[in-house]
Protein backbone atom coordinates (compact mmCIF):
# COMPACT_ATOMS: atom_id res chain seq x y z
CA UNK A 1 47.76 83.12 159.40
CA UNK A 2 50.19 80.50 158.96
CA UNK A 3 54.06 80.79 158.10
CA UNK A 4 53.06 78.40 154.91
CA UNK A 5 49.80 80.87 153.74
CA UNK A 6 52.16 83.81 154.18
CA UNK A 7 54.37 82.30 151.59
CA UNK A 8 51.87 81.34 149.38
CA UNK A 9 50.63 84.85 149.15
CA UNK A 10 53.49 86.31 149.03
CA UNK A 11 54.23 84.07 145.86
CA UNK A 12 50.85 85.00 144.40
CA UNK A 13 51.79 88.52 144.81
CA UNK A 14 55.29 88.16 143.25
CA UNK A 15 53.99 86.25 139.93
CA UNK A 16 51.28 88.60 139.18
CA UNK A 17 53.75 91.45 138.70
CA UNK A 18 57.34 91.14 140.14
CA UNK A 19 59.95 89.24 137.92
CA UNK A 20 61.87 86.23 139.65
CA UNK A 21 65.07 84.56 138.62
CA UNK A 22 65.59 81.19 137.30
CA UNK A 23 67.95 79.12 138.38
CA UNK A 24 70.59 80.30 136.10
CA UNK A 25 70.24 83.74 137.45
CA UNK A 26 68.41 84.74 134.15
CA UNK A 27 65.49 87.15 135.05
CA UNK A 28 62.12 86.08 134.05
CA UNK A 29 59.18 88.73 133.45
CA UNK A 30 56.14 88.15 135.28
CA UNK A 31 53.24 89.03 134.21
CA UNK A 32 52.57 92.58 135.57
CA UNK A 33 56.14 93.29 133.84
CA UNK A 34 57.01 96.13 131.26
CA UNK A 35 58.94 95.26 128.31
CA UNK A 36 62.66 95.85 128.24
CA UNK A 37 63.53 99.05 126.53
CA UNK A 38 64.67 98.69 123.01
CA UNK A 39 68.68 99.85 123.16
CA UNK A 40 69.36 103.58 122.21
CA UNK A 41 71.15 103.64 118.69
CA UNK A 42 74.29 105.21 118.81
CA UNK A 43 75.40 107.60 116.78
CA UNK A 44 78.44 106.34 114.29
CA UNK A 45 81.98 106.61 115.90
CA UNK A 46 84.18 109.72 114.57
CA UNK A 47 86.57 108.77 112.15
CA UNK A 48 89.85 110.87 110.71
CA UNK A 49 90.82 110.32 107.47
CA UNK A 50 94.01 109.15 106.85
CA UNK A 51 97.46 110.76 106.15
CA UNK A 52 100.49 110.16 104.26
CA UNK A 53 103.04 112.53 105.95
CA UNK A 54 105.77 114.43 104.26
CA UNK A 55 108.64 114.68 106.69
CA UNK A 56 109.88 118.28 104.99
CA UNK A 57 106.76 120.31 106.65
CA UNK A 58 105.96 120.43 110.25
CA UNK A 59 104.14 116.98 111.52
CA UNK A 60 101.80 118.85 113.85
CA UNK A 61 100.85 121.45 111.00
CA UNK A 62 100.11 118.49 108.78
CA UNK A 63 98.15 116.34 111.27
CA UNK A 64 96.07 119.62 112.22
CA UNK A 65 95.06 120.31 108.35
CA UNK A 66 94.03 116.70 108.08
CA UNK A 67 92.09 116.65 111.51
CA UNK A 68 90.22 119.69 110.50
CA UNK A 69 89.73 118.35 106.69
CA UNK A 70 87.76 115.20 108.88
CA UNK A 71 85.94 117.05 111.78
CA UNK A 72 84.39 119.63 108.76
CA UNK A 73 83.72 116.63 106.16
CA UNK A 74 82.04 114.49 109.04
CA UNK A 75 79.07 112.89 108.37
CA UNK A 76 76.10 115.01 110.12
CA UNK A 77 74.81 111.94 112.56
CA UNK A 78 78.94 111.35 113.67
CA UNK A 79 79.78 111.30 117.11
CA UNK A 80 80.81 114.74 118.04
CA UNK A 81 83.36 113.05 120.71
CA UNK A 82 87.00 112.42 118.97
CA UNK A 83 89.26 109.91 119.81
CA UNK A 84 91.66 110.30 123.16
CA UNK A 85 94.93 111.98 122.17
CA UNK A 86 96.77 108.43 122.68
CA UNK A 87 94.54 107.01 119.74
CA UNK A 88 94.69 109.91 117.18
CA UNK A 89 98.79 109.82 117.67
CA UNK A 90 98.47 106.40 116.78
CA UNK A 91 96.42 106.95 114.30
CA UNK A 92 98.41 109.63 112.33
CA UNK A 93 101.76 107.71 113.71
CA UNK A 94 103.03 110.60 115.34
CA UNK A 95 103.91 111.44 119.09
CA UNK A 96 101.56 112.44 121.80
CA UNK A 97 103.24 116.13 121.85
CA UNK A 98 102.75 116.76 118.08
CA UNK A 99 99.01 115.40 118.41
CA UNK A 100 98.60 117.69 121.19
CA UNK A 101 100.00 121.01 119.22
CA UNK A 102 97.68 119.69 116.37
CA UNK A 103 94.50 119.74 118.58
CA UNK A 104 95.62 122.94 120.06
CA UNK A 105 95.56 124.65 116.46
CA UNK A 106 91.88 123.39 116.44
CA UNK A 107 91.16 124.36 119.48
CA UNK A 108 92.29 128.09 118.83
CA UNK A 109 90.09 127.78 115.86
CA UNK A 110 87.36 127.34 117.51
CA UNK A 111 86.27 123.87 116.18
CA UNK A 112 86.62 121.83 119.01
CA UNK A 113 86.88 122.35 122.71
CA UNK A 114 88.55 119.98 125.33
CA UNK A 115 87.51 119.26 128.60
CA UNK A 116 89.19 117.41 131.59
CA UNK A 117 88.65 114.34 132.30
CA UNK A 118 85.28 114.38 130.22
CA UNK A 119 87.70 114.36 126.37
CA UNK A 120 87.81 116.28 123.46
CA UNK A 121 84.40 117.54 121.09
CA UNK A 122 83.52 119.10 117.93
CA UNK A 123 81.99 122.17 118.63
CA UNK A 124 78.40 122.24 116.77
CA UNK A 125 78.49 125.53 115.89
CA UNK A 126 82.29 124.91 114.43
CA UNK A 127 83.12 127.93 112.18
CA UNK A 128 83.09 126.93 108.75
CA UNK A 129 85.31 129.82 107.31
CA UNK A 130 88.78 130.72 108.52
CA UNK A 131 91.79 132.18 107.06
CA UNK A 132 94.06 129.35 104.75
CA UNK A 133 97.61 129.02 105.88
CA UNK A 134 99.55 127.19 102.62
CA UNK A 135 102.81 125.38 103.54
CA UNK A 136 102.38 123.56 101.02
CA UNK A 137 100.36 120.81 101.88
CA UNK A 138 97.80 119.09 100.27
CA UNK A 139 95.35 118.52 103.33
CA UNK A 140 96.00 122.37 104.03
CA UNK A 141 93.77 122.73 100.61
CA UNK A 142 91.09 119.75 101.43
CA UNK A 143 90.95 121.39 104.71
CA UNK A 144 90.31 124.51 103.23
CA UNK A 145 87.66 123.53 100.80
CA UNK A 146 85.89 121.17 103.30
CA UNK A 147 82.57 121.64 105.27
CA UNK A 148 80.63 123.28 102.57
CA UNK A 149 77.29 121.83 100.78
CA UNK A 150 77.90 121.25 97.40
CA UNK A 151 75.88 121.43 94.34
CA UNK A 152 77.28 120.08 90.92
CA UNK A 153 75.99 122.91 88.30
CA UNK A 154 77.21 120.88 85.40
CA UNK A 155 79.66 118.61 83.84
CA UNK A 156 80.79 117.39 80.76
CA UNK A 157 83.79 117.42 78.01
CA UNK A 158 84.88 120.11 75.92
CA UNK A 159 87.21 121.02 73.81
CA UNK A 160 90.42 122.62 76.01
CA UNK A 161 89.83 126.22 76.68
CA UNK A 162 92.29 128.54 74.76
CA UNK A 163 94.35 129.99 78.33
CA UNK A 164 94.12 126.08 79.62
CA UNK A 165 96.49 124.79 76.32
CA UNK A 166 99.45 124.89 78.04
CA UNK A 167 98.77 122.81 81.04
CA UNK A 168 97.04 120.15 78.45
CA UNK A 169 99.54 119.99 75.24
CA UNK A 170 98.63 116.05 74.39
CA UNK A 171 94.50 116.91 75.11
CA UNK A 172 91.94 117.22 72.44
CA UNK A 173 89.41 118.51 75.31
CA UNK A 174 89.04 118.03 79.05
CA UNK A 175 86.01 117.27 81.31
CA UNK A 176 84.72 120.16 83.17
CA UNK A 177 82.81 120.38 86.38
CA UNK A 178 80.76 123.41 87.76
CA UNK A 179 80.28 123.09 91.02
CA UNK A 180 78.25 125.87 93.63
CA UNK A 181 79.24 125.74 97.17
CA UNK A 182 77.08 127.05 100.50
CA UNK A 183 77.60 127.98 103.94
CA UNK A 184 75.60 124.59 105.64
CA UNK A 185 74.27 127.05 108.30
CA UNK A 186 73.54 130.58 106.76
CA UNK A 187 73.12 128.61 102.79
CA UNK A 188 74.69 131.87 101.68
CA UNK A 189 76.78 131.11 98.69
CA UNK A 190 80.29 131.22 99.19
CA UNK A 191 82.27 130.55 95.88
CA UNK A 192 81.98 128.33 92.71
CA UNK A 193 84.28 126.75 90.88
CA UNK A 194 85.53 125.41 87.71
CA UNK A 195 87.71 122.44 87.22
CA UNK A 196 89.17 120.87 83.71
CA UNK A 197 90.28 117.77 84.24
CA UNK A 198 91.95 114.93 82.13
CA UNK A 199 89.76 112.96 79.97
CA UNK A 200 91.32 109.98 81.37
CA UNK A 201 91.30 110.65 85.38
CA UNK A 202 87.62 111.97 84.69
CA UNK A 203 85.96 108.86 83.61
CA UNK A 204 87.07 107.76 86.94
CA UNK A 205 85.15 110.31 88.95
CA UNK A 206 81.93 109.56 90.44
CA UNK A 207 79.99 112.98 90.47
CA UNK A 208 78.58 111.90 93.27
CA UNK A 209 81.39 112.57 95.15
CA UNK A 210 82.16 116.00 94.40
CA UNK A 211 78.99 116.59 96.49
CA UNK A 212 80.87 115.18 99.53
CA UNK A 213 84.12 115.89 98.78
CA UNK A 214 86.20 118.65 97.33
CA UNK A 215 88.23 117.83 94.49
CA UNK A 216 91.69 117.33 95.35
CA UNK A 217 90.60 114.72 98.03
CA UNK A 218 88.92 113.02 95.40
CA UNK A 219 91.45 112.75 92.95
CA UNK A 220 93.87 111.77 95.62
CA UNK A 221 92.24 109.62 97.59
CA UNK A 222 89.16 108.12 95.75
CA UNK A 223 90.67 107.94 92.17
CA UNK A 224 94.04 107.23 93.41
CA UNK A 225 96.26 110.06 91.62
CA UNK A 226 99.54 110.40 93.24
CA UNK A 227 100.08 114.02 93.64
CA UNK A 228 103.18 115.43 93.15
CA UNK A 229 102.71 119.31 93.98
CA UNK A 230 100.02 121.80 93.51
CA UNK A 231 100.76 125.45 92.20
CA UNK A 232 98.28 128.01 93.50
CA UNK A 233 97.59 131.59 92.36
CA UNK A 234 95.20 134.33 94.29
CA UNK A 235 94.56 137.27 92.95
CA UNK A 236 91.61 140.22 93.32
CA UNK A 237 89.63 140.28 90.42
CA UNK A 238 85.68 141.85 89.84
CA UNK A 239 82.88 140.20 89.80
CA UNK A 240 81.47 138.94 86.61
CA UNK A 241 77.85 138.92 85.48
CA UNK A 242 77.92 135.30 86.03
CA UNK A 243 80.08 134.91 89.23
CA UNK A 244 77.67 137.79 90.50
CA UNK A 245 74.68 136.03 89.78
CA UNK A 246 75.67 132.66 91.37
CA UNK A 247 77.61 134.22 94.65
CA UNK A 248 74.68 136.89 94.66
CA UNK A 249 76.87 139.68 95.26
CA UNK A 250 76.89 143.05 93.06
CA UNK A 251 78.48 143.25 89.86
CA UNK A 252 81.83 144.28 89.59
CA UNK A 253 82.37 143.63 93.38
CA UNK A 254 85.65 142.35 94.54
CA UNK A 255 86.06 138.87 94.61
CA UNK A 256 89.22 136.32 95.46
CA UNK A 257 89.91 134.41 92.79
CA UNK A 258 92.01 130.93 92.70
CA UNK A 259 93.81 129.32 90.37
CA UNK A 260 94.97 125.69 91.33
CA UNK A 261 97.01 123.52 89.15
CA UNK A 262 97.46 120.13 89.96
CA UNK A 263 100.44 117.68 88.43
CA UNK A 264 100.80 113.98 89.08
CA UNK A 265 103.95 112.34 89.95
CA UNK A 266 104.97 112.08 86.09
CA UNK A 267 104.59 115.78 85.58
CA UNK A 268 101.30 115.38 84.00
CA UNK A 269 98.85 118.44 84.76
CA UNK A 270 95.62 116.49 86.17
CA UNK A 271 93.51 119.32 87.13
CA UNK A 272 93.30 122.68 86.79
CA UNK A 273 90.83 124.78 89.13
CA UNK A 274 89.63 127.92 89.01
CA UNK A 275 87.65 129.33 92.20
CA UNK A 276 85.86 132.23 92.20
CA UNK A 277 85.29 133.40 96.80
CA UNK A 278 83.03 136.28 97.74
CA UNK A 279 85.76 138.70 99.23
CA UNK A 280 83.60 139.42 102.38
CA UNK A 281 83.87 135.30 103.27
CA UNK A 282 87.69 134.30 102.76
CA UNK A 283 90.97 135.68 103.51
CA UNK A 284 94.04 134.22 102.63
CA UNK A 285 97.81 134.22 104.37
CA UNK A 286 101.22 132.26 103.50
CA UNK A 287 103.39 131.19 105.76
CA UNK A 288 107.53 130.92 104.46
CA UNK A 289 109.56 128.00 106.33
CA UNK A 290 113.16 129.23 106.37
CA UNK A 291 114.45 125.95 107.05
């Protein structure tokens, strides 16, 4: 065989199923080819939520509630990879060393786990209930309340419950939401709630959020209410027929129950919430600063 037959068989051979390149180094499928894949989607990017801090509590403390309000409220097709430590100090606008005490709270937690070299992940199995610690922040309580499915029971005005006149003296009635919240994993119903809030703030709520959201975050950062301070109250109480029925627990059990008041920056009461917990699913603890 000749050296020009070789190449002309060898060309055969190539355009029946090898792919050349053109002259601009572009490949070209021949026509034995497969198809290029079609790219893998990737999952959205994990993104904290921001964070207005107040300089009188402990950054870290504050960076950790917020962090753990995110990585429980996530969206269920988020990346379970967080940002480098570099980025989420950046992000919060605090140092590298606070960022790292913050991740280390998680980490103790048990809802993430850091690896070297390789970064930092969500657990998947992330536990969903863990003792509150209140210094005062308002991320501690979104934290608290986060990573729960939600079910609005009901909502609507009414006239301003008898033991709710003194938080709402200028208030014909308030708008009140009943709202049912599970365990994602076990759907075991872990407390309900009850919030009256201001006729004004209300028509401002989308319901749809209180699915997604607990309602401080929402008033704060979806309506926009600047809030001044919260004033929370826990006491042991039993079981009603009603708080029975929706936690499914016996009647006359013990139960946790919470009594949040919320006030704006002019003093105005906004919200007033009133949580009933299953006693066998939360425990609470308050920590005193002494400076």
């Amino acid at each position: 065989m000749t050296e020009s037959q070789e190449r002309a068989g060898a060309d055969a051979r190539r355009t029946d199923g090898e792919a050349t390149t053109g002259t601009d180094g572009d490949t070209i499928a021949g026509a034995g080819a497969e198809a290029p894949a079609a790219p893998v989607p990737h999952p959205p990017a994990f993104a904290p939520d921001s964070l207005v801090l107040n300089r009188k509590l402990p950054l870290w403390y504050q960076v950790s509630q917020s962090l753990r309000a995110s990585v429980l409220g996530r969206p269920q097709d988020a990346s379970a990879r967080l940002p480098t430590e570099e980025q989420l100090a950046a992000h919060y606008g605090v140092s590298v060393l606070t960022m790292r005490q913050a991740l280390k709270e998680l980490e103790t937690e048990g809802l993430i786990s850091r690896h070297r070299r390789r970064g930092t992940f969500i657990e998947p199995r992330a536990r969903r209930v863990s003792p509150v610690r209140l210094l005062g922040s308002v991320d501690a309580i979104v934290a608290q309340q986060s990573g729960e499915a939600t079910t609005v029971l009901g909502h609507g005005p009414t006239a301003v419950p008898g033991d709710l006149a003194e938080f709402f003296p200028d208030c014909a009635e308030v708008t009140c939401y009943r709202r049912l919240r599970r365990d994602e994993e076990s759907d075991e119903p872990t407390n309900w709630a009850e919030n009256a809030v201001r006729p004004d703030i209300a028509a401002r709520i989308d319901v749809a959020d209180l699915e997604r959201w607990p309602m401080t975050k929402v008033l704060r950062d979806v309506v926009g209410v600047r809030i001044s301070r919260i004033t929370d109250t826990v006491e042991a109480r039993l079981a009603d027929p009603g708080t029975a029925e929706l936690l499914q627990v016996p009647l006359l059990s013990p139960i946790l129950h919470y009594t949040g008041v919320t006030y704006d920056e002019e003093g105005r009461v906004v919200d007033v919430a009133r949580i009933r917990y299953r006693g066998d699913r939360f425990s609470f603890s308050v920590t005193v600063e002494a400076h």
